[in-house]
Protein backbone atom coordinates (compact mmCIF):
# COMPACT_ATOMS: atom_id res chain seq x y z
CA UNK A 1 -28.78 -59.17 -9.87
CA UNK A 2 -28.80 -55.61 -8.82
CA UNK A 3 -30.75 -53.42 -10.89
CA UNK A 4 -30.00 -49.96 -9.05
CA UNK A 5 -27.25 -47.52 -10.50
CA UNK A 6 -24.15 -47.12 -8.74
CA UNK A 7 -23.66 -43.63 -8.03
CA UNK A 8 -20.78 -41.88 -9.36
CA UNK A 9 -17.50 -41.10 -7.47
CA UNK A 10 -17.03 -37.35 -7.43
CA UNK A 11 -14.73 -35.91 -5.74
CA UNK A 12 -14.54 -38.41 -3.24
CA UNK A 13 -11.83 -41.30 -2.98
CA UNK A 14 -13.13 -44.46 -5.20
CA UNK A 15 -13.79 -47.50 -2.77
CA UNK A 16 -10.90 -49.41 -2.07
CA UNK A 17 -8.39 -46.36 -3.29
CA UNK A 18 -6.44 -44.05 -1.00
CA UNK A 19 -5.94 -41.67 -3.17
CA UNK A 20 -8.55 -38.35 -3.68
CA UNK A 21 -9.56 -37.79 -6.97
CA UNK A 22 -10.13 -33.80 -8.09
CA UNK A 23 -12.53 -32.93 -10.53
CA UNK A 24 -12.38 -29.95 -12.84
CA UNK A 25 -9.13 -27.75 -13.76
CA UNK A 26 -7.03 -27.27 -10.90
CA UNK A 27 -7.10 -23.91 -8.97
CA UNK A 28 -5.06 -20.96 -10.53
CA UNK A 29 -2.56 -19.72 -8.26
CA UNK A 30 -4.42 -16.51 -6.40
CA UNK A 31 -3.39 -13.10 -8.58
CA UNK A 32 -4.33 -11.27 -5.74
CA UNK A 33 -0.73 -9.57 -4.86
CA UNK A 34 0.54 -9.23 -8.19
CA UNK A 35 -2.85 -7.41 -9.27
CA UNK A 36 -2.80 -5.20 -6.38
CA UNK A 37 1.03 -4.37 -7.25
CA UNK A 38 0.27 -3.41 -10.89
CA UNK A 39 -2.22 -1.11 -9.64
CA UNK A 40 -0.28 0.58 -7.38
CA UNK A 41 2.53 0.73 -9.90
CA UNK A 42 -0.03 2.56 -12.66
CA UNK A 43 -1.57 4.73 -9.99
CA UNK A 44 2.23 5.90 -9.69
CA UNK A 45 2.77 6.14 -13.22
CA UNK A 46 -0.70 7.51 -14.65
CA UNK A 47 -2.48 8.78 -11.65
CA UNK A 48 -5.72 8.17 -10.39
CA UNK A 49 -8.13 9.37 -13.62
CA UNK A 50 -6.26 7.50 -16.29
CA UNK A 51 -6.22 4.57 -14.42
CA UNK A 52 -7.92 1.39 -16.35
CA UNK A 53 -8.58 -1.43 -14.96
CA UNK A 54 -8.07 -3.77 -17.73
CA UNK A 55 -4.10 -1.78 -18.02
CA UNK A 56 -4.34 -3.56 -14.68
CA UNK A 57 -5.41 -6.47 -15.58
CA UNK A 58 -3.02 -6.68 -18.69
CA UNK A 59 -0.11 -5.80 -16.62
CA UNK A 60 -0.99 -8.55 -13.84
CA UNK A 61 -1.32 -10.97 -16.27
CA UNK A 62 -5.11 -11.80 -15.12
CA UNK A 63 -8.37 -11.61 -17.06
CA UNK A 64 -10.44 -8.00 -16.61
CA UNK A 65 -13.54 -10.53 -15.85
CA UNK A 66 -11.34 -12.14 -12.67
CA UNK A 67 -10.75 -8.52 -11.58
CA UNK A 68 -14.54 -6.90 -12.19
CA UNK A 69 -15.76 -10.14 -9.80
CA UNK A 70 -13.26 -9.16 -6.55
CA UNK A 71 -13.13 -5.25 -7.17
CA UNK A 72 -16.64 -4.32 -9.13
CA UNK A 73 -15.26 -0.43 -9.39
CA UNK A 74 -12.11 1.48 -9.53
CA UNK A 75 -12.45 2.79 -6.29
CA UNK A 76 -12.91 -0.46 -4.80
CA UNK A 77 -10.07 -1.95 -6.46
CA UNK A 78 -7.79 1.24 -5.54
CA UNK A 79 -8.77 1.15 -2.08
CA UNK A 80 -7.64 -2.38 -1.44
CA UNK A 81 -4.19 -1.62 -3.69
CA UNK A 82 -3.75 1.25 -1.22
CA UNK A 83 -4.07 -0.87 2.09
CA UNK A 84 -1.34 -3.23 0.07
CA UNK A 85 0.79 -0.69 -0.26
CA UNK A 86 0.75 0.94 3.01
CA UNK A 87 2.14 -2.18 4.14
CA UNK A 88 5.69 -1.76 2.74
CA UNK A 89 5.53 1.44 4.53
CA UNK A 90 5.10 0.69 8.35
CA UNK A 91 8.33 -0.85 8.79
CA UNK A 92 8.69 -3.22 12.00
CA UNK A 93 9.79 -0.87 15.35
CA UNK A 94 13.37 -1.30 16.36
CA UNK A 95 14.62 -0.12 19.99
CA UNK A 96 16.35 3.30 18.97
CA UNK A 97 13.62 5.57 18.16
CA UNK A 98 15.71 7.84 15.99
CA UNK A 99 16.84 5.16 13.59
CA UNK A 100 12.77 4.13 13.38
CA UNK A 101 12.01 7.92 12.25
CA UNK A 102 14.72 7.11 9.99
CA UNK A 103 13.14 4.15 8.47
CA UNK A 104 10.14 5.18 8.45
CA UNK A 105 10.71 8.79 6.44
CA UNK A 106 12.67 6.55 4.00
CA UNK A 107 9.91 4.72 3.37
CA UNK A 108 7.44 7.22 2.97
CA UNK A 109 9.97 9.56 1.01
CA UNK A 110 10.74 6.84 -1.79
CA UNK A 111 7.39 6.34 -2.08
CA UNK A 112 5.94 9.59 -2.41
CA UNK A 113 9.19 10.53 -4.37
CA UNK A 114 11.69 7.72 -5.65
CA UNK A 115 11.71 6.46 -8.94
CA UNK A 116 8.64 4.69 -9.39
CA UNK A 117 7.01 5.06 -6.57
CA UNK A 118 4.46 8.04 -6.60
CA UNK A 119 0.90 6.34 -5.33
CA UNK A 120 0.46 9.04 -3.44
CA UNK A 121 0.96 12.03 -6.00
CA UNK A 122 -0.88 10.40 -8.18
CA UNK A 123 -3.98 10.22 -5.97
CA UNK A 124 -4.18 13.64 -5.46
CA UNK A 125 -6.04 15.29 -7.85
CA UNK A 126 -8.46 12.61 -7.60
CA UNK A 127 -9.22 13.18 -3.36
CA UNK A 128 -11.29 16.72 -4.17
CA UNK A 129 -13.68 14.64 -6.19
CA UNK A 130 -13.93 11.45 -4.49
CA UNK A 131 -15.18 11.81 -1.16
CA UNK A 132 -15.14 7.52 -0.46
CA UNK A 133 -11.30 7.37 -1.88
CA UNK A 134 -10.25 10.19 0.02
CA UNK A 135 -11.90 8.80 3.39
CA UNK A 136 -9.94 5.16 1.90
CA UNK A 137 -6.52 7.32 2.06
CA UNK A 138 -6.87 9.02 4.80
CA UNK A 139 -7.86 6.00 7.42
CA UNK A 140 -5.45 3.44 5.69
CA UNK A 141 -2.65 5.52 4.91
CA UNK A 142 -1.92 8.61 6.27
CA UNK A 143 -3.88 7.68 9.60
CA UNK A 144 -1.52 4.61 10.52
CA UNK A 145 1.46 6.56 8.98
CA UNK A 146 0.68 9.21 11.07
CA UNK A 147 0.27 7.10 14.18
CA UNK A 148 3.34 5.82 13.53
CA UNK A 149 5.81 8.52 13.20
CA UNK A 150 4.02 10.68 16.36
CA UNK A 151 5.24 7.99 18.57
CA UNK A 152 8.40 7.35 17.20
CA UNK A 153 8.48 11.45 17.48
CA UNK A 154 7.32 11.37 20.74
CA UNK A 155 10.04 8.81 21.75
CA UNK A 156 12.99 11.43 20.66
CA UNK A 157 11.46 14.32 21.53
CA UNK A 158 9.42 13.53 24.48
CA UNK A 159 5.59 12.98 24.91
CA UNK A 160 4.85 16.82 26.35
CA UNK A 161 6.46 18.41 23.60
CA UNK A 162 5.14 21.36 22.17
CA UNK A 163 5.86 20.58 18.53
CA UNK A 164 4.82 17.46 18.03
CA UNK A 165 1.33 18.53 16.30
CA UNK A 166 3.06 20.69 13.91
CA UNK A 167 6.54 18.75 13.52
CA UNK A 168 4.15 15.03 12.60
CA UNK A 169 3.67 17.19 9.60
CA UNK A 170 6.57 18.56 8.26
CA UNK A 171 8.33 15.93 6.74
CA UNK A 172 5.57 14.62 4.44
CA UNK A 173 4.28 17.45 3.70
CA UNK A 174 7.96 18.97 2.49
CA UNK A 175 8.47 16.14 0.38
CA UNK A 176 5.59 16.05 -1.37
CA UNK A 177 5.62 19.60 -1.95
CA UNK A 178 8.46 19.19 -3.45
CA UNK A 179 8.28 16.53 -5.47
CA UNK A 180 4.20 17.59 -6.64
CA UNK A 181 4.13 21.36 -6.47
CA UNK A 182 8.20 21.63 -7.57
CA UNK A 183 8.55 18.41 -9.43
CA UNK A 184 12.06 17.99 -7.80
CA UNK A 185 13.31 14.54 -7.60
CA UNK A 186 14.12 14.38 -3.72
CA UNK A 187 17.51 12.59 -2.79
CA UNK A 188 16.61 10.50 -0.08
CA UNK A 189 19.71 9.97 1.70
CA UNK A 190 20.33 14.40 1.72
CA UNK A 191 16.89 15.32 2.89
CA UNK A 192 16.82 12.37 4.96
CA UNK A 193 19.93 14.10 6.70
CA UNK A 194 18.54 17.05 7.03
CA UNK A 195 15.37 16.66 8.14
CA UNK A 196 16.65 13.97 11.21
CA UNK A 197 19.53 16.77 12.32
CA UNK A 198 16.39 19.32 12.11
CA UNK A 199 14.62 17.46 14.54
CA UNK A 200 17.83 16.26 16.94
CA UNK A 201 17.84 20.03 17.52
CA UNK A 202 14.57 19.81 19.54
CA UNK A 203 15.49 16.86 21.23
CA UNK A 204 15.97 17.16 24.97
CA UNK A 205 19.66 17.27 26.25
């Protein structure tokens, strides 16, 4: 007789089986997204210095220890919620410029100012004092937003015009003075209006 020891199966299919046998707990569905969205939703809500990452991991529904191995810091953790979030805002391009302006101001405008959806106020006080955050904001969100609406700007207005430095501005900048330095609630739809008819002024005949 034999007198060596089989050698387990693990994790391998068991001779004459087709079937693969797992071993351990099956893997958790990722958290990833919804962890990312409670951030962004608290940075909103609390702004950046109150911001805890086990609020964050409560309101995800994932354990503080899952979160402190992906994101070892706040900052880290903020900076990837930020690049999520900056994704809602790029909406896809369409073929009339002026109605991708459009999109994209309502975008940006219910997120710096609609009902629950402040990330960006709520950052500010915190980009003085965080050099690596602000450099985070800066590159993945207002750089690419920025991109964005010059050329749909420079697509209703025309590439040589001489407002387009100054005009890229405007809009954000309005709106979040409003909303931060005011505390107005801006009505989308209004100043949406009235910022697009502002512009069709410059365009060319």
């Amino acid at each position: 007789m034999p007198t060596g020891r089989r050698r387990p199966v693990t994790g391998e299919a068991a001779p004459g089986s087709d079937q693969r046998h797992v071993m351990g707990r099956p893997r958790a569905a990722d958290r990833t997204p919804a962890i990312l969205e409670a951030a962004t939703d608290l940075l909103g809500e609390v702004g950046y210095d109150r911001l805890r990452i086990q609020d964050v991991a409560d309101r995800a529904g994932a354990g503080l220890a899952t979160l402190y191995r992906r994101w070892p810091t706040k900052q880290a953790l903020v900076a990837d919620a930020i690049s999520h979030y900056t994704e809602g805002l790029l909406v896809p391009v369409q073929d009339d410029p002026m109605a991708d302006l459009s999109a994209l101001y309502r975008a940006m405008i219910d997120k710096m100012g609609g009902k629950g959806g402040e990330v960006l106020p709520g950052l500010i006080s915190a980009l003085r004092m965080e050099p690596e955050l602000a450099e985070v904001v800066r590159n993945r969100v207002i750089a690419p937003l920025r991109e964005r609406e010059l050329a749909n700007l420079s697509r209703v207005l025309g590439a040589d015009n001489p407002f387009l430095d100054s005009l890229v501005d405007c809009v954000p900048a309005l709106a979040l003075f409003r909303t931060v330095v005011l505390g107005e609630v801006v009505t989308t739809d209004e100043f949406l209006r009235k910022m697009l008819d502002l512009i069709a002024t410059l365009a060319p005949v």
